[in-house]
N, C-alpha and C. Protein backbone atom coordinates (compact mmCIF):
# COMPACT_ATOMS: atom_id res chain seq x y z
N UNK A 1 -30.05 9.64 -1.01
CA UNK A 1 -29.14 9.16 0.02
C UNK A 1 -29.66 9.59 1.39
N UNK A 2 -29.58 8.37 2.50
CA UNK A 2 -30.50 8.98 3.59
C UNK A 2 -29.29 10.23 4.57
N UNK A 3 -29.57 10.76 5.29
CA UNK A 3 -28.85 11.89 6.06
C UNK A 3 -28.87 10.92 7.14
N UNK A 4 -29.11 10.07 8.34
CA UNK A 4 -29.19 9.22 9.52
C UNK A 4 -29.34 8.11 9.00
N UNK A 5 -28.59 7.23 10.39
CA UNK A 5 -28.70 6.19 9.96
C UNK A 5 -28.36 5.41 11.28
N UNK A 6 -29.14 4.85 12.24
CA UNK A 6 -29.09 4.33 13.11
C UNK A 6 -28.71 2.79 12.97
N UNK A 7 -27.58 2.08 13.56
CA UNK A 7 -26.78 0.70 13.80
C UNK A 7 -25.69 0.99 14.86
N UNK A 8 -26.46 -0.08 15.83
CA UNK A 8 -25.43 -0.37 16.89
C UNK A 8 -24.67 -1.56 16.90
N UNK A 9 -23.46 -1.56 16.32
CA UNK A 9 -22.85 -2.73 16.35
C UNK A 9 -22.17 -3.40 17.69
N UNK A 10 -21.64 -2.16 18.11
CA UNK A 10 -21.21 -2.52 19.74
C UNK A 10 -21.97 -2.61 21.07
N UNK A 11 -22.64 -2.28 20.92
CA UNK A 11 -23.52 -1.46 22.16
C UNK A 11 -22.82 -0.21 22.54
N UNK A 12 -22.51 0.27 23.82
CA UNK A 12 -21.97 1.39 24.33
C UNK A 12 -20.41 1.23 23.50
N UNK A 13 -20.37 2.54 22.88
CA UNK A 13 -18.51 2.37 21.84
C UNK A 13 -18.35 3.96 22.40
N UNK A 14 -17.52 4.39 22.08
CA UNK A 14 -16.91 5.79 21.91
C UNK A 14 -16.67 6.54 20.92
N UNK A 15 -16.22 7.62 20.17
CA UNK A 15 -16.11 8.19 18.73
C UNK A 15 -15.00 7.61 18.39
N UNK A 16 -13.77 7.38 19.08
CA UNK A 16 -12.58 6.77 18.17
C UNK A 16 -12.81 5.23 17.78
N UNK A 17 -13.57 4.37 18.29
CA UNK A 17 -14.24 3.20 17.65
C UNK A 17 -15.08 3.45 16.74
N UNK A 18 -16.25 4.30 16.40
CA UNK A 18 -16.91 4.49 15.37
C UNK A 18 -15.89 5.42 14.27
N UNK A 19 -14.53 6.54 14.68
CA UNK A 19 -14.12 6.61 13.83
C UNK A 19 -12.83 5.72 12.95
N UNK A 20 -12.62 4.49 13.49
CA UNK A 20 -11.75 3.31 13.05
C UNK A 20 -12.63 2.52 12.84
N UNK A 21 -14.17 2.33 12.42
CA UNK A 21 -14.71 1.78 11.59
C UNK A 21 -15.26 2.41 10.35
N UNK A 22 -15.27 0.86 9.62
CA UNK A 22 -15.54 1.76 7.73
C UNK A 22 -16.86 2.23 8.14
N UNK A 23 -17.05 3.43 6.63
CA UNK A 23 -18.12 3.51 7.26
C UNK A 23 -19.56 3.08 6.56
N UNK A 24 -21.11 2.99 7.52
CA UNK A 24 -21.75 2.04 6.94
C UNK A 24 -21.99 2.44 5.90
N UNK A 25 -22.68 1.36 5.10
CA UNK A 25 -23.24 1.47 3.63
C UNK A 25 -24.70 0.54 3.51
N UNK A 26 -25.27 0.93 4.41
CA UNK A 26 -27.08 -0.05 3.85
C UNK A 26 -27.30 0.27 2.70
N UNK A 27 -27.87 -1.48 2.11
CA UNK A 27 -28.04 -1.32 0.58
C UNK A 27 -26.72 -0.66 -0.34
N UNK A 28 -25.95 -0.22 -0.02
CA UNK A 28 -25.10 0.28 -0.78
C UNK A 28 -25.04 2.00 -0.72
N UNK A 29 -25.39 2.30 0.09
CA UNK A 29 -25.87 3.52 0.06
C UNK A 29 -24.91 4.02 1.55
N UNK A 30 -24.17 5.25 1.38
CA UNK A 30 -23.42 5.92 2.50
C UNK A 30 -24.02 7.12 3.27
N UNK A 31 -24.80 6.78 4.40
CA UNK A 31 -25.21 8.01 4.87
C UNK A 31 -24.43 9.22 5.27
N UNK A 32 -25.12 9.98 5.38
CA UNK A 32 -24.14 11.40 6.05
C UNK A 32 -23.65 11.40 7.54
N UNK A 33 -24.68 10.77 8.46
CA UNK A 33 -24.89 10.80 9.66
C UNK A 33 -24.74 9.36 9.94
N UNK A 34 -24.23 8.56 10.76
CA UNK A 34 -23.97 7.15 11.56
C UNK A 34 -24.54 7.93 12.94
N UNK A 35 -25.48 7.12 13.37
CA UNK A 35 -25.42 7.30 15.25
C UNK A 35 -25.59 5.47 15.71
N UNK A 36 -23.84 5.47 15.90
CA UNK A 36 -23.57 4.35 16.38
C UNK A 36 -23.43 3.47 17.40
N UNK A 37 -24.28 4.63 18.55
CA UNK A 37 -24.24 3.60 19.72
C UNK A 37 -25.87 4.74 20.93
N UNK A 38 -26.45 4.09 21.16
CA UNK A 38 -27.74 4.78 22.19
C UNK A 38 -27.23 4.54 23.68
N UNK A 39 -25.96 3.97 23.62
CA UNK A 39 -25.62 3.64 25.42
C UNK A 39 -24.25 4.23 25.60
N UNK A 40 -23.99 5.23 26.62
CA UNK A 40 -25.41 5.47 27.76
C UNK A 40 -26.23 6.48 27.09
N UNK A 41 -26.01 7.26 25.91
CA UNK A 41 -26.68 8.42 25.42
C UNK A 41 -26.26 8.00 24.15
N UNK A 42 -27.09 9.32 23.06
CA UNK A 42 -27.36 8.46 21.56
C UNK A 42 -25.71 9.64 21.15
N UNK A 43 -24.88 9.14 20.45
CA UNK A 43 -23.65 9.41 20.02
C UNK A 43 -23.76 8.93 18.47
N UNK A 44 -23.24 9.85 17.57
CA UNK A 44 -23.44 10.22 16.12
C UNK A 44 -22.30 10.30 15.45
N UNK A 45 -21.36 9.94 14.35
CA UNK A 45 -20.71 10.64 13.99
C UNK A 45 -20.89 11.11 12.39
N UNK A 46 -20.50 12.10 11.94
CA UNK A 46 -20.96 13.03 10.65
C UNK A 46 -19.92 12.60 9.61
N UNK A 47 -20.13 12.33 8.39
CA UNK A 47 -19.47 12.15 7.38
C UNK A 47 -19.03 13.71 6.90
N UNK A 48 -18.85 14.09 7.02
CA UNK A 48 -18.55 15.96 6.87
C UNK A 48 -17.32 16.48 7.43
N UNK A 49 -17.15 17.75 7.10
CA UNK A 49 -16.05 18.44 8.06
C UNK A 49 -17.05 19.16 8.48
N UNK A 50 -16.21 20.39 8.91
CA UNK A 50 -17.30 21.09 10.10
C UNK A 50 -17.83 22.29 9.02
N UNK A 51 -16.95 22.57 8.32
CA UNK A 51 -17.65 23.86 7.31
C UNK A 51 -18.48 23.23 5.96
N UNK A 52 -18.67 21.51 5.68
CA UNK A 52 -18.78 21.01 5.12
C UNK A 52 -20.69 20.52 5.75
N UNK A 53 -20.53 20.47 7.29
CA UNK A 53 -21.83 20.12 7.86
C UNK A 53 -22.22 21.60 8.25
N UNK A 54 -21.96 22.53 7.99
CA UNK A 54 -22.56 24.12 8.06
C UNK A 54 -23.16 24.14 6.70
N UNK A 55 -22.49 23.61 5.86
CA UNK A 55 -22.94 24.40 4.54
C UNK A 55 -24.15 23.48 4.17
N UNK A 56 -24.21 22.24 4.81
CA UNK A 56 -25.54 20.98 4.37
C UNK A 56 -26.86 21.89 5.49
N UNK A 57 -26.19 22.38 6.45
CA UNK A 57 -27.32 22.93 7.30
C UNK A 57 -28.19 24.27 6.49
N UNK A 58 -27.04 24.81 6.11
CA UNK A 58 -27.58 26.01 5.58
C UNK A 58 -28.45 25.65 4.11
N UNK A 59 -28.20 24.32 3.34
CA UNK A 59 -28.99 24.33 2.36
C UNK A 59 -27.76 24.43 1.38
N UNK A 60 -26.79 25.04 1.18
CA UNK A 60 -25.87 25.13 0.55
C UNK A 60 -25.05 24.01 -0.45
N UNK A 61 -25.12 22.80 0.21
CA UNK A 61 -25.00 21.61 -0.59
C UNK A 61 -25.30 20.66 -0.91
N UNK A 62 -25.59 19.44 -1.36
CA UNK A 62 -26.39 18.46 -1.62
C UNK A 62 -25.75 17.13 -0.88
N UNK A 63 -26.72 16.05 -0.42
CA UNK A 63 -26.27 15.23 0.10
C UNK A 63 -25.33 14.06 -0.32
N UNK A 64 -25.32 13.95 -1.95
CA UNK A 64 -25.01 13.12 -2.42
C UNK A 64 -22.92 13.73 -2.85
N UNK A 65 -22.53 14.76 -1.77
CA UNK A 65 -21.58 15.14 -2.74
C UNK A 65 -20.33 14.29 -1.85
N UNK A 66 -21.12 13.33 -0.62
CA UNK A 66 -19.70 12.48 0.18
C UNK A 66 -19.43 11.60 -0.89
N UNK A 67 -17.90 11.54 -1.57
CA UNK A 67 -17.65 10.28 -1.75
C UNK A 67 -17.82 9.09 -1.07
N UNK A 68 -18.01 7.76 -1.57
CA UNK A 68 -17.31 6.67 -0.53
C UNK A 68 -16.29 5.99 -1.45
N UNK A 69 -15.79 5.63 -0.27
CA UNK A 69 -14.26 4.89 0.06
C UNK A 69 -14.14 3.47 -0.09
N UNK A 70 -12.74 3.03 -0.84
CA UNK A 70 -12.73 1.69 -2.27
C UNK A 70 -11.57 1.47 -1.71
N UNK A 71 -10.68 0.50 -0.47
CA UNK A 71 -9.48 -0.31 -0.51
C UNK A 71 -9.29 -0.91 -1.01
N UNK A 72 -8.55 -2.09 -1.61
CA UNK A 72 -8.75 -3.33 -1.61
C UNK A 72 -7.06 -3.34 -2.37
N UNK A 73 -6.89 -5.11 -2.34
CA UNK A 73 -5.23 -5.63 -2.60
C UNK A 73 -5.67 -7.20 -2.95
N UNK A 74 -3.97 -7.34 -2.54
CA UNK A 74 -3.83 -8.92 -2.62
C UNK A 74 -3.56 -9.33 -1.57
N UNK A 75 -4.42 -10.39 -1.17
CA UNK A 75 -3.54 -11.91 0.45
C UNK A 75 -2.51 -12.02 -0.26
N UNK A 76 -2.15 -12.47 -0.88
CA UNK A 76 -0.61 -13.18 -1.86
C UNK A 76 -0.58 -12.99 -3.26
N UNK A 77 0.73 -12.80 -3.08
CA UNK A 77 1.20 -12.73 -4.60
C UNK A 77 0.86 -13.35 -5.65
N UNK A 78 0.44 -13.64 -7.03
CA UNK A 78 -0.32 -14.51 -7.99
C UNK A 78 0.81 -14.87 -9.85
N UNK A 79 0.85 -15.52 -9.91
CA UNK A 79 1.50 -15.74 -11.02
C UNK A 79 0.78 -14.96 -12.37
N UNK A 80 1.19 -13.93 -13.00
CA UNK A 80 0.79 -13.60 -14.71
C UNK A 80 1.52 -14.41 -15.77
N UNK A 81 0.88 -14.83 -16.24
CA UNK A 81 1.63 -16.13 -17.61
C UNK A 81 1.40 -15.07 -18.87
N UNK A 82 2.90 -15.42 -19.76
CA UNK A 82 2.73 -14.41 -20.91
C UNK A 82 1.59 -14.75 -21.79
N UNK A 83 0.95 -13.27 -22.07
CA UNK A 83 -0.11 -13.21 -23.32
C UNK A 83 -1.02 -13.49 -22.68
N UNK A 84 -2.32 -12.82 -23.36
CA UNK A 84 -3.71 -13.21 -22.60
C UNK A 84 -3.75 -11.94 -21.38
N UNK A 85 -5.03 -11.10 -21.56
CA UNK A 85 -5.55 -9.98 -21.07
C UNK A 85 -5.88 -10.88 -20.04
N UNK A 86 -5.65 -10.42 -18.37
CA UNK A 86 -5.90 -11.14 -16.95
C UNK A 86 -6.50 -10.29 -15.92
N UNK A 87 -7.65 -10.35 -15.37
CA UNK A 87 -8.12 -9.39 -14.55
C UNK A 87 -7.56 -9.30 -13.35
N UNK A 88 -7.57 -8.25 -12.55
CA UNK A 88 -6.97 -8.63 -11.05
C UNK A 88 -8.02 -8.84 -10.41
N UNK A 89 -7.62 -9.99 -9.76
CA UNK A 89 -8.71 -10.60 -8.52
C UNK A 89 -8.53 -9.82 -7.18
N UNK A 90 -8.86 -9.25 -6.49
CA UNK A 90 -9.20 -8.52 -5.26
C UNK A 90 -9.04 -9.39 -4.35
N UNK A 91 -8.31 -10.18 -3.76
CA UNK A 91 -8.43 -11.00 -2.26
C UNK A 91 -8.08 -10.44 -1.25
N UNK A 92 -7.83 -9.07 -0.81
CA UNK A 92 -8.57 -8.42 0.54
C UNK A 92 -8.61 -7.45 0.13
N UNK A 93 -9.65 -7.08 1.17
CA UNK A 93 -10.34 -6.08 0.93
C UNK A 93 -10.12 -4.99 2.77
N UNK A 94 -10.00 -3.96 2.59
CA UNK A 94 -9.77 -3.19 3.81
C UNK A 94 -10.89 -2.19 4.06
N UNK A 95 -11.56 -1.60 2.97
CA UNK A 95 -12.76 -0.89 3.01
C UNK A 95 -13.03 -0.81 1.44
N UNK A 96 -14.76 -1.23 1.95
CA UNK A 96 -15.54 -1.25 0.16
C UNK A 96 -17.18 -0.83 1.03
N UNK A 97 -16.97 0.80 0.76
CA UNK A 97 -18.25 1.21 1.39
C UNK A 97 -19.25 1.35 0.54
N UNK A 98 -18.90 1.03 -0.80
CA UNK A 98 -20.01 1.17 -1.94
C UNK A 98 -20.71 -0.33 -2.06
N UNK A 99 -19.80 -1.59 -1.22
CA UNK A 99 -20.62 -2.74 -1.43
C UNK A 99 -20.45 -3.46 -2.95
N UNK A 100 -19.73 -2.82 -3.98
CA UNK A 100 -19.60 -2.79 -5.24
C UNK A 100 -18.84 -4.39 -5.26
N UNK A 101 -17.56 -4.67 -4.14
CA UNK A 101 -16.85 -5.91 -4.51
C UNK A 101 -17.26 -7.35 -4.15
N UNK A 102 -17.17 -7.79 -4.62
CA UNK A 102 -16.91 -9.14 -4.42
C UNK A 102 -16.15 -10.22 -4.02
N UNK A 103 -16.02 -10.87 -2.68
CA UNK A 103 -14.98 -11.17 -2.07
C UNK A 103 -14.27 -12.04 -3.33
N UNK A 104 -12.90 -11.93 -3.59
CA UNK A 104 -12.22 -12.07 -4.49
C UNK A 104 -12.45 -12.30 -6.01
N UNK A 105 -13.25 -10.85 -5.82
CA UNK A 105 -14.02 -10.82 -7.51
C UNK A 105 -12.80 -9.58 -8.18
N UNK A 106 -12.74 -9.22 -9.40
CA UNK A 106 -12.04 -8.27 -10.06
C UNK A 106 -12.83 -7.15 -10.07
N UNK A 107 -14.18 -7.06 -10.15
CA UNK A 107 -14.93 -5.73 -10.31
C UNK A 107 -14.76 -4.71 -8.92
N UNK A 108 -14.48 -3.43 -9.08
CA UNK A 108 -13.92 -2.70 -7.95
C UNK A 108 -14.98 -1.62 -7.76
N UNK A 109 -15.85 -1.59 -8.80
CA UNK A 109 -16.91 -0.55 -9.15
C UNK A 109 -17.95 -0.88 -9.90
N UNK A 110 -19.36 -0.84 -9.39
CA UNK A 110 -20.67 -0.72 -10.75
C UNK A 110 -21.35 0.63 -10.47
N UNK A 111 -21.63 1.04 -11.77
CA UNK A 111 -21.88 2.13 -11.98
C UNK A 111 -23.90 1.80 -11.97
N UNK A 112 -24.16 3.42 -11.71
CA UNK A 112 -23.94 4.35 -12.39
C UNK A 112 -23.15 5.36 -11.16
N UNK A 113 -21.72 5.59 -11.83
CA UNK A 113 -21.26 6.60 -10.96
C UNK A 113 -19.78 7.13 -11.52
N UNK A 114 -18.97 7.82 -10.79
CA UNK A 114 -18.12 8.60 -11.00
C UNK A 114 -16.63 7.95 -10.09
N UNK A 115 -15.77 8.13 -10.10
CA UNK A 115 -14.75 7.14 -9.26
C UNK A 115 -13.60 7.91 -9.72
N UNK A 116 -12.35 8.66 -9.26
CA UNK A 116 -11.28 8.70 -9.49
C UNK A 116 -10.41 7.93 -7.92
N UNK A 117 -9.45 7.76 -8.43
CA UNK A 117 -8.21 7.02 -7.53
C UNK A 117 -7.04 6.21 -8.20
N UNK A 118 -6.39 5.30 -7.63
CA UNK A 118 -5.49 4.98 -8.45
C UNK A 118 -4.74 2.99 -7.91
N UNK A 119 -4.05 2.77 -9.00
CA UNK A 119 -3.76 1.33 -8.49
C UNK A 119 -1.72 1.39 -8.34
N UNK A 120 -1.47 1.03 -7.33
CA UNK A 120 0.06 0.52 -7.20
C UNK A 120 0.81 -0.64 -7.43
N UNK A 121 0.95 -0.95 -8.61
CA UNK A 121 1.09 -2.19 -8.91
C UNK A 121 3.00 -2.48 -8.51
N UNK A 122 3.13 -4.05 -8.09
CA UNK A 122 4.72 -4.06 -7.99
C UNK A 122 4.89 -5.76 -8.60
N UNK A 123 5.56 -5.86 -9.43
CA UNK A 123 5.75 -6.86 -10.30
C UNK A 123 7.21 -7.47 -10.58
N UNK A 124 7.43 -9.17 -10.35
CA UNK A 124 8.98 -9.39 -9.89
C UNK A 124 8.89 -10.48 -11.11
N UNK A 125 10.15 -10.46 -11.21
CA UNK A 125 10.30 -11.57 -12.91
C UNK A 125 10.51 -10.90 -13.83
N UNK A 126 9.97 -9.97 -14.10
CA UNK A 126 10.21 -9.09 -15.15
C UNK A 126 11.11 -8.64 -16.18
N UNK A 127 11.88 -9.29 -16.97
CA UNK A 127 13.13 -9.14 -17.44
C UNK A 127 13.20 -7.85 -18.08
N UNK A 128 14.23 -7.48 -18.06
CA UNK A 128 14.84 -5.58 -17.77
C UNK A 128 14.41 -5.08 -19.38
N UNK A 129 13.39 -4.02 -19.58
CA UNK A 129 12.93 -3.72 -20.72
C UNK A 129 11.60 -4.61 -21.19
N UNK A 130 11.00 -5.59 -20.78
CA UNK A 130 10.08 -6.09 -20.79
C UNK A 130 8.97 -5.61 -21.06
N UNK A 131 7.35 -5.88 -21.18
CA UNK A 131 6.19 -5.11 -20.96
C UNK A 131 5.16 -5.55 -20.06
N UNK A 132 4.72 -5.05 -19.01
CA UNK A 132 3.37 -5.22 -18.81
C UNK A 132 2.41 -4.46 -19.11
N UNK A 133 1.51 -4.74 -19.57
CA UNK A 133 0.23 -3.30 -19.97
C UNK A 133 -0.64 -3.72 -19.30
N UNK A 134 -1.32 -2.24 -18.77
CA UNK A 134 -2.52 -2.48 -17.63
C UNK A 134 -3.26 -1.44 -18.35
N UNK A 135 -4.68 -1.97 -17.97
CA UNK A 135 -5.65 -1.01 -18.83
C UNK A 135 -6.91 -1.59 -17.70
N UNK A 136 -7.95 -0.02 -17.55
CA UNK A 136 -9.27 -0.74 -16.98
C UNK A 136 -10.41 -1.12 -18.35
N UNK A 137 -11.18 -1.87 -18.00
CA UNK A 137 -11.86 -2.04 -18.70
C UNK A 137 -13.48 -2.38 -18.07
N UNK A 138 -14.15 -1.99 -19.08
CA UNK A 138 -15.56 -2.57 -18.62
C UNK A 138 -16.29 -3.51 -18.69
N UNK A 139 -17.18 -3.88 -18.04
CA UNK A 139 -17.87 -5.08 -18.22
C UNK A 139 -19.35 -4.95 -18.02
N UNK A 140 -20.53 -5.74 -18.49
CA UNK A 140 -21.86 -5.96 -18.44
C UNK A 140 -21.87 -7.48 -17.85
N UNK A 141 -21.97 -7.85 -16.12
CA UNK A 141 -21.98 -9.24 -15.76
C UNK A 141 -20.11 -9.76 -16.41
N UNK A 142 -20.50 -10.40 -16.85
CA UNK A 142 -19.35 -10.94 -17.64
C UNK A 142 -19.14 -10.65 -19.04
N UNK A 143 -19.76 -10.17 -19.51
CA UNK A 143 -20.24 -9.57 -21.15
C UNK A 143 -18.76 -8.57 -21.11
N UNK A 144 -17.76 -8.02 -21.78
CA UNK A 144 -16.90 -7.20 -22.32
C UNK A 144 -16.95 -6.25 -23.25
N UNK A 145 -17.23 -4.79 -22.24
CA UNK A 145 -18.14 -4.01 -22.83
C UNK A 145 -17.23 -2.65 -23.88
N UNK A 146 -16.43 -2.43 -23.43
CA UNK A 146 -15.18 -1.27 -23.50
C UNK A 146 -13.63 -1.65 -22.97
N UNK A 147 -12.54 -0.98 -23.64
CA UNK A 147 -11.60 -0.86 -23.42
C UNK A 147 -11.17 0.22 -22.68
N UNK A 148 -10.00 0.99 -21.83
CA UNK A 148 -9.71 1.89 -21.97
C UNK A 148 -8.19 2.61 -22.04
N UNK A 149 -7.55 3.63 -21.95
CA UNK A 149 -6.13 3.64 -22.61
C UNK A 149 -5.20 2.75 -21.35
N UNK A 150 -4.13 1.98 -22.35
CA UNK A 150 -3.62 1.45 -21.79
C UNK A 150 -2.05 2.23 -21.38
N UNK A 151 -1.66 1.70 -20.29
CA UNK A 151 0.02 1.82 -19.50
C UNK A 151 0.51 0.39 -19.53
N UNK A 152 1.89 1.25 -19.71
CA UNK A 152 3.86 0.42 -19.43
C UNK A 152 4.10 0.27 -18.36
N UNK A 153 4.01 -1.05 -18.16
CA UNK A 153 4.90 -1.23 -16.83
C UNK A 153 5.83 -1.88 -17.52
N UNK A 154 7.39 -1.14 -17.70
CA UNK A 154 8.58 -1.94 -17.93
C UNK A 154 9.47 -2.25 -16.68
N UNK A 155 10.08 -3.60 -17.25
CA UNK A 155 11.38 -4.43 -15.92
C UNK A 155 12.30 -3.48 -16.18
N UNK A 156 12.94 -3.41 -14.98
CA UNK A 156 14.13 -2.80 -14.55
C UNK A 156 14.82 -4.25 -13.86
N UNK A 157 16.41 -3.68 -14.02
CA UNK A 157 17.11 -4.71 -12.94
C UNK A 157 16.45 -4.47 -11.13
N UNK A 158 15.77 -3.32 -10.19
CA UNK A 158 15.37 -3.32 -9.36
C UNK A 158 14.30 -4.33 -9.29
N UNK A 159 13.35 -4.83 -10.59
CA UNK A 159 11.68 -5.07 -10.73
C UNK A 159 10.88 -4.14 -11.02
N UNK A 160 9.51 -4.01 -11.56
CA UNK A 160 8.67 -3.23 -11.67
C UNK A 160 8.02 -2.64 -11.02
N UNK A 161 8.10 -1.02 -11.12
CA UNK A 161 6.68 -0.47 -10.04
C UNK A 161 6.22 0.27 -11.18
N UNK A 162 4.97 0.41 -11.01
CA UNK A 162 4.38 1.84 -11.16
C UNK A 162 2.35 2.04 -10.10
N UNK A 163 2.02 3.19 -10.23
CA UNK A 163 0.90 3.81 -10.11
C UNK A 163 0.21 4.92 -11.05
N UNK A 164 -0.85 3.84 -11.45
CA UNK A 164 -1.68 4.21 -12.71
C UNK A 164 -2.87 4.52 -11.95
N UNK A 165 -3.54 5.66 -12.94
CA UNK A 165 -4.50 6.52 -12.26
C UNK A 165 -6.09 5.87 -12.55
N UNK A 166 -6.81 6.01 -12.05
CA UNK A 166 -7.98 5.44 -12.27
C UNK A 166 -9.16 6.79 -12.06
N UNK A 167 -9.61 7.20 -13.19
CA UNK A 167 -10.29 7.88 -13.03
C UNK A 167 -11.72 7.93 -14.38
N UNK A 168 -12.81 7.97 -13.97
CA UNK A 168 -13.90 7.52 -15.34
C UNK A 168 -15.03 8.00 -14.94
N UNK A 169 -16.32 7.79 -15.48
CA UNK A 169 -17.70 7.89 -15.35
C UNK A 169 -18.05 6.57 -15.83
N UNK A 170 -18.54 5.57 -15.17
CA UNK A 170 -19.23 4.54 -15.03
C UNK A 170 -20.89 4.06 -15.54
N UNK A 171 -20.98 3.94 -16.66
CA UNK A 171 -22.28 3.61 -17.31
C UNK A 171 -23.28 2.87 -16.68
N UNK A 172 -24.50 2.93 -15.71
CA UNK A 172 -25.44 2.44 -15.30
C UNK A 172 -24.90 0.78 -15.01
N UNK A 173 -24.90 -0.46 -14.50
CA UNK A 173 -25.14 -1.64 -15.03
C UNK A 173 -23.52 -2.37 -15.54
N UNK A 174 -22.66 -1.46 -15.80
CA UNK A 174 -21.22 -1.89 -15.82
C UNK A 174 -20.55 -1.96 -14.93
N UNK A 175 -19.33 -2.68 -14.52
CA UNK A 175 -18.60 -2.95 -13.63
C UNK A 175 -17.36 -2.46 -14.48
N UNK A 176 -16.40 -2.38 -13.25
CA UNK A 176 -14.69 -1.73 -13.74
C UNK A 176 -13.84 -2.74 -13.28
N UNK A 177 -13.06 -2.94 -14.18
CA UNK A 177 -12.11 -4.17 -13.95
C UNK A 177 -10.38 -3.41 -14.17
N UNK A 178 -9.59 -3.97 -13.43
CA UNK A 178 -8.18 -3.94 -14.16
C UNK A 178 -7.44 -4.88 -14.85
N UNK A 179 -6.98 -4.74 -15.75
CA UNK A 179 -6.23 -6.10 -16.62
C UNK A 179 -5.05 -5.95 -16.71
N UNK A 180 -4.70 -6.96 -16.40
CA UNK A 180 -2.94 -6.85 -17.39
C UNK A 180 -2.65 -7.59 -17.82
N UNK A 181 -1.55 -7.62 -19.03
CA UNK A 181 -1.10 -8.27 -20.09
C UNK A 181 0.36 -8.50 -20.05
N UNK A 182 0.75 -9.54 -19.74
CA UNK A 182 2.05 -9.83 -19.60
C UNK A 182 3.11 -9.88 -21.24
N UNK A 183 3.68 -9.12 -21.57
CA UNK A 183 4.08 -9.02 -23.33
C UNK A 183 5.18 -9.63 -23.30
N UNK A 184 6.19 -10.38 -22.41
CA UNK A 184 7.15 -11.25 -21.74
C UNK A 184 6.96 -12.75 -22.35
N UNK A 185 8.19 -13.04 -22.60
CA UNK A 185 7.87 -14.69 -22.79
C UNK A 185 8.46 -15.08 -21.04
N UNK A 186 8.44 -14.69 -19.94
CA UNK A 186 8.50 -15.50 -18.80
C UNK A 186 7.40 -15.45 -18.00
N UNK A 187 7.28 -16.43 -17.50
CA UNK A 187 6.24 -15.74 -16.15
C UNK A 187 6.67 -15.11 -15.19
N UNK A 188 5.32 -13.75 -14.66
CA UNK A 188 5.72 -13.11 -13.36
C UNK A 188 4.91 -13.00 -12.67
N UNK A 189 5.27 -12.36 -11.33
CA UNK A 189 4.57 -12.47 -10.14
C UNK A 189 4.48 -11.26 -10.14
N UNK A 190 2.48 -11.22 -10.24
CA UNK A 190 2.69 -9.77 -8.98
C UNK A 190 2.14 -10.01 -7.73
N UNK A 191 3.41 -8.92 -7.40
CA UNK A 191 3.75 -8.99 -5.94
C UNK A 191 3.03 -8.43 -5.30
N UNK A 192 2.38 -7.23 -5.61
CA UNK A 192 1.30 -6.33 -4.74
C UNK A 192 0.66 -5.64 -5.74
N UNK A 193 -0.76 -5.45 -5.13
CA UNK A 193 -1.92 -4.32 -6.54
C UNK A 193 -2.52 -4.09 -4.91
N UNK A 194 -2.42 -2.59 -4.81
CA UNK A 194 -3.15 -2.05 -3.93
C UNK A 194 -4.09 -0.61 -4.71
N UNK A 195 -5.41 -1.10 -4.70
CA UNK A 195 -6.65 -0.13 -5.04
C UNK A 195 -7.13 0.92 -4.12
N UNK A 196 -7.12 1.98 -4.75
CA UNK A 196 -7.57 3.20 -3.70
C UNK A 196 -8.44 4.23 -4.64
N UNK A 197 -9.58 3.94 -4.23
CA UNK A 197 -10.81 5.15 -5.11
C UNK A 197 -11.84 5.68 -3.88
N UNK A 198 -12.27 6.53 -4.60
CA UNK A 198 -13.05 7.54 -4.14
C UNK A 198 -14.54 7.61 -5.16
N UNK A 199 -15.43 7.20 -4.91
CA UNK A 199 -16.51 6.68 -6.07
C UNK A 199 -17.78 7.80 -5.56
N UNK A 200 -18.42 8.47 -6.36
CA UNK A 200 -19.80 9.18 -6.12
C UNK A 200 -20.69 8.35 -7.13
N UNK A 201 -21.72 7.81 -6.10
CA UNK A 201 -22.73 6.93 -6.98
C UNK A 201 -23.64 7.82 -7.52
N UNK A 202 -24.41 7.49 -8.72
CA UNK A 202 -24.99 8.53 -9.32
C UNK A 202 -26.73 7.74 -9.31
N UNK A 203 -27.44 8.72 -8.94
CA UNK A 203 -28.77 8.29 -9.23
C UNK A 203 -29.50 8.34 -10.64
């Protein structure tokens, strides 16, 4: 992973513009160091805290130990029809510094790497005692490689919430998907899937 990484997207910016942008990822790769603007002088900002960029100075830690940072949701709400395992499609995205997504692809991660975080799912239709099951699963391209343990989302008279945890080690060449399974004879809507991980790519 490189330590610098020179891109001027603005020309002359300030630190609170480089720190309200994601941050870069050439090739897929998250440097430690951004120096995001040479005008009027060269200005940097550090992926680190401050006892975090002491301890990289001193030798103390390795470069590869920044996570990067995985948003992503829905533009709109999408219909689940009962039966039949359904991936969630990703149609926005707020930050994907690993480069991993695909504008409205389901894969949120390719490995080889490490990822914990979690998904907020909110689901309307749902008749009271119902099932949805969500499970991640893996993939090779499109190939269906692994399962993994699945969660209840049951209807309530309010509608469904929950937040299921996402946490794994990612096999070289696989992608991570979420599914759900509507166990309902109605159709429902979900209403919102908001993704939030924290991924260390592995060499």
């Amino acid at each position: 992973m490189p330590l610098w990484y020179p891109a001027y997207p603005w020309g002359a910016a300030d630190f609170s513009r480089a720190e309200a942008a994601a941050r870069p990822a050439p090739s897929g790769v998250a440097p430690l160091i951004w120096q995001f603007t040479s005008q009027p002088m060269d200005r940097s900002i550090a992926y680190l805290s401050a006892s975090g960029l002491r301890a990289w100075a001193a030798g103390d830690t390795e470069e590869d130990d920044m996570p990067q940072y995985v948003n992503l949701g829905l533009a709109k709400p999408y219909t689940l029809n009962p039966g039949g395992w359904d991936s969630i499609e990703y149609t926005k995205e707020w930050t994907d510094e690993t480069g991993d997504h695909v504008t409205g692809g389901s894969v949120f991660v390719h490995g080889a790497s490490r990822f914990t975080g979690s998904i907020s799912l909110s689901i309307t239709g749902l008749p009271v005692g119902a099932v949805v099951q969500a499970r991640m699963s893996e993939y090779e391209g499109d190939t269906h490689k692994a399962d993994h343990p699945i969660h209840e989302i049951i209807g309530t008279p309010g509608g469904a919430f929950a937040v299921l945890p996402l946490t794994k080690r990612l096999a070289r060449g696989h992608g991570m998907r979420v599914r759900l399974l509507n166990q309902s004879s109605a159709k429902v809507t979900v209403a919102s899937a908001v993704l939030t991980a924290l991924v260390w790519k592995e060499s």
